[in-house]
Protein backbone atom coordinates (compact mmCIF):
# COMPACT_ATOMS: atom_id res chain seq x y z
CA UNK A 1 -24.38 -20.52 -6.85
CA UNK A 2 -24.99 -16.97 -5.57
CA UNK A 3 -23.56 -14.10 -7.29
CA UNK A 4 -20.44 -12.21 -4.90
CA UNK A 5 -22.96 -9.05 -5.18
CA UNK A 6 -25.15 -11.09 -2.78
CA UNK A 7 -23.05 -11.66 0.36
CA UNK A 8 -22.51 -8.70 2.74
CA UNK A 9 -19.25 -7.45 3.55
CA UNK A 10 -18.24 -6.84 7.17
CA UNK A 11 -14.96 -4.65 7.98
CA UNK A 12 -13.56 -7.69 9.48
CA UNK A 13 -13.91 -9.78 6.34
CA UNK A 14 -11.94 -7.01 4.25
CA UNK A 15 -9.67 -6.63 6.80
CA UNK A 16 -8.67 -10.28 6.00
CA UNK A 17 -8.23 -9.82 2.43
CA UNK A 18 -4.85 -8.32 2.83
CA UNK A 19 -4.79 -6.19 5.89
CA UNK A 20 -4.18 -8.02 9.35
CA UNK A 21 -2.02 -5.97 11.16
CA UNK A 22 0.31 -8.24 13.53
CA UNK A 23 -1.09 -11.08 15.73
CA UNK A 24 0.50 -14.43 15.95
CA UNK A 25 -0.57 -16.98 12.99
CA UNK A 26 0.21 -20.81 12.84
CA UNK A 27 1.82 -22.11 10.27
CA UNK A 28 -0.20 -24.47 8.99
CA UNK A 29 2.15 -27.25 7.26
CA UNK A 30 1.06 -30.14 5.05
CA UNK A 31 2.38 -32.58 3.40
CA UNK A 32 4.47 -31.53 -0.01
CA UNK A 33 5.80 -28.25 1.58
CA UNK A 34 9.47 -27.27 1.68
CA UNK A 35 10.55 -25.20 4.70
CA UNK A 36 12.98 -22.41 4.00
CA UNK A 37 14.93 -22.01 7.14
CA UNK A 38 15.39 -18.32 7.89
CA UNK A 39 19.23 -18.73 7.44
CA UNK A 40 19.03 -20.24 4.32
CA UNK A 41 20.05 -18.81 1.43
CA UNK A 42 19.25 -20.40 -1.80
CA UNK A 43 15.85 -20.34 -2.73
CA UNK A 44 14.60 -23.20 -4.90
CA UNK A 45 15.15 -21.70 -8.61
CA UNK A 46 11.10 -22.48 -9.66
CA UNK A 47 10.29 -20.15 -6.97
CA UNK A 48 12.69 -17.39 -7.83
CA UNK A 49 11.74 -17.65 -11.30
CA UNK A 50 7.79 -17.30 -10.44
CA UNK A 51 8.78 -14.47 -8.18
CA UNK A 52 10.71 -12.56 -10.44
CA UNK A 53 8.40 -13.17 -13.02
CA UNK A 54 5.04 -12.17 -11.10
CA UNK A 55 7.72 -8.93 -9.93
CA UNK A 56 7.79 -7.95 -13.97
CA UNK A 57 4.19 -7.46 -13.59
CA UNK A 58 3.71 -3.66 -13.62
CA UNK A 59 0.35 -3.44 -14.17
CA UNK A 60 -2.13 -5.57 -13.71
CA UNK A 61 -6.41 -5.70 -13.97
CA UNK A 62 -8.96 -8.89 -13.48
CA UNK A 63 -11.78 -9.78 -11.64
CA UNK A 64 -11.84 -11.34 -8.11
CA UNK A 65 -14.16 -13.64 -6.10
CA UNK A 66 -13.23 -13.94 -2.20
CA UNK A 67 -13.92 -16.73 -0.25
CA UNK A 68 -13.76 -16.00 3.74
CA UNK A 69 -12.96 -17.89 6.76
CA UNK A 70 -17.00 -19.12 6.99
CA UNK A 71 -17.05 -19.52 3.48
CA UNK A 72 -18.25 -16.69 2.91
CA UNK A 73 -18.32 -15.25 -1.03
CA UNK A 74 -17.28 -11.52 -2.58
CA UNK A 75 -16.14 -10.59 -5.69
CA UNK A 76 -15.67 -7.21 -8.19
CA UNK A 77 -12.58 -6.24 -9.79
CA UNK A 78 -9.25 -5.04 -9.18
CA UNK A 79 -6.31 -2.86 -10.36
CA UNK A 80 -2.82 -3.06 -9.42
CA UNK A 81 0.04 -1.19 -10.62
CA UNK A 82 3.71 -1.47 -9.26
CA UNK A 83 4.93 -0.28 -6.74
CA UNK A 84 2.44 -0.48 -3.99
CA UNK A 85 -0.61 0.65 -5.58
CA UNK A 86 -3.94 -1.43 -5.77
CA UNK A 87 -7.50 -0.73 -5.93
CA UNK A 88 -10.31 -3.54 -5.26
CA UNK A 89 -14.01 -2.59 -6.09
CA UNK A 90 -16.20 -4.82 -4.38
CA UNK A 91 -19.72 -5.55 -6.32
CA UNK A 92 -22.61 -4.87 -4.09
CA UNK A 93 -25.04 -2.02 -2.24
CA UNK A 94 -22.04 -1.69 0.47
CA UNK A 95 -20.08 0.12 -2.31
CA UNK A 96 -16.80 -1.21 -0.79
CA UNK A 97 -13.63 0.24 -2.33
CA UNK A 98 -9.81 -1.17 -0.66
CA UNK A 99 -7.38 1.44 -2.45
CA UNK A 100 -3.81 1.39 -1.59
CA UNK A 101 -1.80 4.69 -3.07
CA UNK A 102 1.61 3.25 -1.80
CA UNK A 103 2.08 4.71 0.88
CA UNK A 104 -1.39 4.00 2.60
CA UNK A 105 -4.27 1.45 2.23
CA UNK A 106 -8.22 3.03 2.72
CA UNK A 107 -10.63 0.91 3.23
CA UNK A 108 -14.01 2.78 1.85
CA UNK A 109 -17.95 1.99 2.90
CA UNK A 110 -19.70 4.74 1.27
CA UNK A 111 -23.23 3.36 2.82
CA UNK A 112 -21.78 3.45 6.37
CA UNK A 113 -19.84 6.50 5.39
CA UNK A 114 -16.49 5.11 7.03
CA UNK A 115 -12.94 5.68 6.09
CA UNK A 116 -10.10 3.45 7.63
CA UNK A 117 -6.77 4.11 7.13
CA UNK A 118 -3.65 1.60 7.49
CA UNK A 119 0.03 2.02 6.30
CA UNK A 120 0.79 -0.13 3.80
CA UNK A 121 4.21 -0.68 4.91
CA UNK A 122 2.55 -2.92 8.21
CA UNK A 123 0.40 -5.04 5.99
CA UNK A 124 0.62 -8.29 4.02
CA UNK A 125 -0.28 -7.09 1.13
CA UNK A 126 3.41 -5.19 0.99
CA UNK A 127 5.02 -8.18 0.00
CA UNK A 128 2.55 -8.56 -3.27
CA UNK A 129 3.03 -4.91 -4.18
CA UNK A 130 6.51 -4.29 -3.61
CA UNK A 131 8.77 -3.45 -7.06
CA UNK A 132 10.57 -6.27 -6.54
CA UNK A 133 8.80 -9.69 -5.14
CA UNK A 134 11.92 -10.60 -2.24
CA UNK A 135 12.25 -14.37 -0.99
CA UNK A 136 15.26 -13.24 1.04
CA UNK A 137 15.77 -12.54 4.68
CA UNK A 138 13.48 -15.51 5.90
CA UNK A 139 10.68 -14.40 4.22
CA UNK A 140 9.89 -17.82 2.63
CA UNK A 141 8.33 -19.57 4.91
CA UNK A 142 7.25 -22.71 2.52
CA UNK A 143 7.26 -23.58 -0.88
CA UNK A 144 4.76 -26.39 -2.01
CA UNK A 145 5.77 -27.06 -6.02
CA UNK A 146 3.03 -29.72 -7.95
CA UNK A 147 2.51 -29.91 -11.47
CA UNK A 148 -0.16 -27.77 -11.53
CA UNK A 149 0.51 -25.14 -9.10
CA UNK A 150 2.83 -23.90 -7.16
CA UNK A 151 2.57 -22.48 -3.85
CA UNK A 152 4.95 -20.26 -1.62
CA UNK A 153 4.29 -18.71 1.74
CA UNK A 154 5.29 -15.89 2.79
CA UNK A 155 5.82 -13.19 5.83
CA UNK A 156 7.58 -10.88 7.60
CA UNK A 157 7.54 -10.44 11.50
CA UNK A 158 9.35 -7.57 11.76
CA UNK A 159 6.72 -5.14 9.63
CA UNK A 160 3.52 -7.11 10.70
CA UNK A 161 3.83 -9.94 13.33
CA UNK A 162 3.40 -13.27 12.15
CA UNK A 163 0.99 -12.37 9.44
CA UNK A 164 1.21 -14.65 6.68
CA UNK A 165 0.54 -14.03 2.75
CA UNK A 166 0.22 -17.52 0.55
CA UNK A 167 0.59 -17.16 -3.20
CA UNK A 168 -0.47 -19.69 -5.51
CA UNK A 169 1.29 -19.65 -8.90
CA UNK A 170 0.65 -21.12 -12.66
CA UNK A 171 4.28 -23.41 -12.76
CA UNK A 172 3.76 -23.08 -16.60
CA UNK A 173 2.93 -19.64 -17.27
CA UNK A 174 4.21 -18.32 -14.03
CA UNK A 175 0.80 -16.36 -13.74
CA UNK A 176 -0.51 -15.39 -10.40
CA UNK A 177 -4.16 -17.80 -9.37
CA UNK A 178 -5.22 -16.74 -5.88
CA UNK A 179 -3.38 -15.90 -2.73
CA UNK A 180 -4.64 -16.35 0.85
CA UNK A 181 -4.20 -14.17 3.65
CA UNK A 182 -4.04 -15.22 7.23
CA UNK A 183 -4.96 -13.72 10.34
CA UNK A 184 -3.85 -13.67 13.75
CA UNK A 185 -6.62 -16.21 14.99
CA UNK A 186 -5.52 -18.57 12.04
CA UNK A 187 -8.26 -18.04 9.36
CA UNK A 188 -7.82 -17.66 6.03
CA UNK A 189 -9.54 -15.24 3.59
CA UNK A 190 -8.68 -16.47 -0.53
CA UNK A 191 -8.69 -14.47 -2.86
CA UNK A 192 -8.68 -15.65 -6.64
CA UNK A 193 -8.36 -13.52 -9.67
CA UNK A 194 -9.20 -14.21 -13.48
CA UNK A 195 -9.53 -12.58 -16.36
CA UNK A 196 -6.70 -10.66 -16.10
CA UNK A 197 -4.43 -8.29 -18.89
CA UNK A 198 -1.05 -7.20 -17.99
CA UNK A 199 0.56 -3.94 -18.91
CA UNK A 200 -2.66 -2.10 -18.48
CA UNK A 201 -2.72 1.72 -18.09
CA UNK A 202 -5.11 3.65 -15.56
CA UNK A 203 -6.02 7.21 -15.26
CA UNK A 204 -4.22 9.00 -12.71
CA UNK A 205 -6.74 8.94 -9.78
CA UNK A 206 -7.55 5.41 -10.22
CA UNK A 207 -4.78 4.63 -6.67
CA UNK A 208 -5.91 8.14 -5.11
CA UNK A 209 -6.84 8.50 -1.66
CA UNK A 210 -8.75 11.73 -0.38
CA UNK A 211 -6.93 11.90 3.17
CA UNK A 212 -8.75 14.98 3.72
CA UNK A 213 -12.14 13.34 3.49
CA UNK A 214 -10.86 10.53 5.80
CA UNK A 215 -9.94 12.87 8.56
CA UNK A 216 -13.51 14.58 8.29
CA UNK A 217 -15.08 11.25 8.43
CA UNK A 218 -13.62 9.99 11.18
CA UNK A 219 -13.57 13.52 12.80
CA UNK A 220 -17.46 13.13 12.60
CA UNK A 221 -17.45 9.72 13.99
CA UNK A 222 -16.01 10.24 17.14
């Protein structure tokens, strides 16, 4: 099997990973999944104890391998610390870096020299980050529980369209596997992490974003 380091990244591709802003994605249901009506409100107690669980997390750091919608393989490792902060460091010449201060997400390609910046707040990846994971409002979309896993899907159409973020769960151990983002055309981009430690401490720049260099790269670029 190739090694992630040996797959080129495209902006599209980390994009997918947790960034799709808006769009319309289907639902994709299969057999085993519970819908959660928007209206409803009791939440199956398996789920709410995974999701208040995974939302005890404050700190977090692993390895990740991404799979893409053409199959396509990354990997490096990641840091997350609640709330809203998360930093992915993609192995590979490309040198790509996804950092997320909590406010903003950057997406970093120091060999193309480009800077993009998103607001957190209109991206999936706000509902893995937030202090507190929330199956309220509608948010659940589907919960698929099996001995081995369980699954629950997850969006919010007022922040980012129809946007969807599935996370897979350990029903034992209540530990986070993989979660897969989907994008407006349908596709899925999986992520799934390993090796992780909990209650990890980073030094402080570890989440920083230099919005000054982002304006001057982008001020260059036009």
């Amino acid at each position: 099997m190739k090694t992630p380091t040996e797959f080129a990244l495209t902006r599209r591709q980390v994009l997918g990973f947790g960034l799709m802003l808006g769009g319309v994605a289907a639902l994709n249901l299969v057999p085993g999944y519970q819908l959660v009506a928007a209206a409803q409100a009791a939440v199956p107690p398996a789920a709410q104890k995974i999701a208040d669980h995974f939302s005890s997390v404050k700190s977090m750091s692993g390895e990740f391998v991404q799979f893409g919608p053409k199959g396509e393989q990354t990997g490096g490792k990641f840091f997350l610390e609640r709330p809203g902060k998360i930093r992915f460091n993609y192995d590979g010449s490309s040198n790509f870096r996804v950092i997320s201060d909590g406010k903003s997400v950057v997406i970093l390609n120091k060999k193309l020299n480009t800077s993009d910046l998103y607001p957190l707040s209109k991206t999936p990846l706000k509902l893995l980050l937030d202090d507190r994971i929330d199956l309220s409002g509608g948010r659940v979309k589907a919960i698929k529980e099996e001995d081995d896993l369980t699954t629950i899907k997850l969006s919010d159409k007022s922040v980012f369209g129809n946007a969807m973020i599935t996370m897979m769960f350990d029903p034992k151990t209540y530990d986070l596997r993989q979660w897969t983002i989907t994008d407006a055309q349908g596709k899925d981009t999986t992520v799934m992490i390993f090796n992780t430690k909990e209650g990890v401490s980073f030094p402080a720049d570890t989440f920083a974003i230099d919005y000054t260099a982002n304006r001057e790269v982008n001020t260059k670029t036009r």
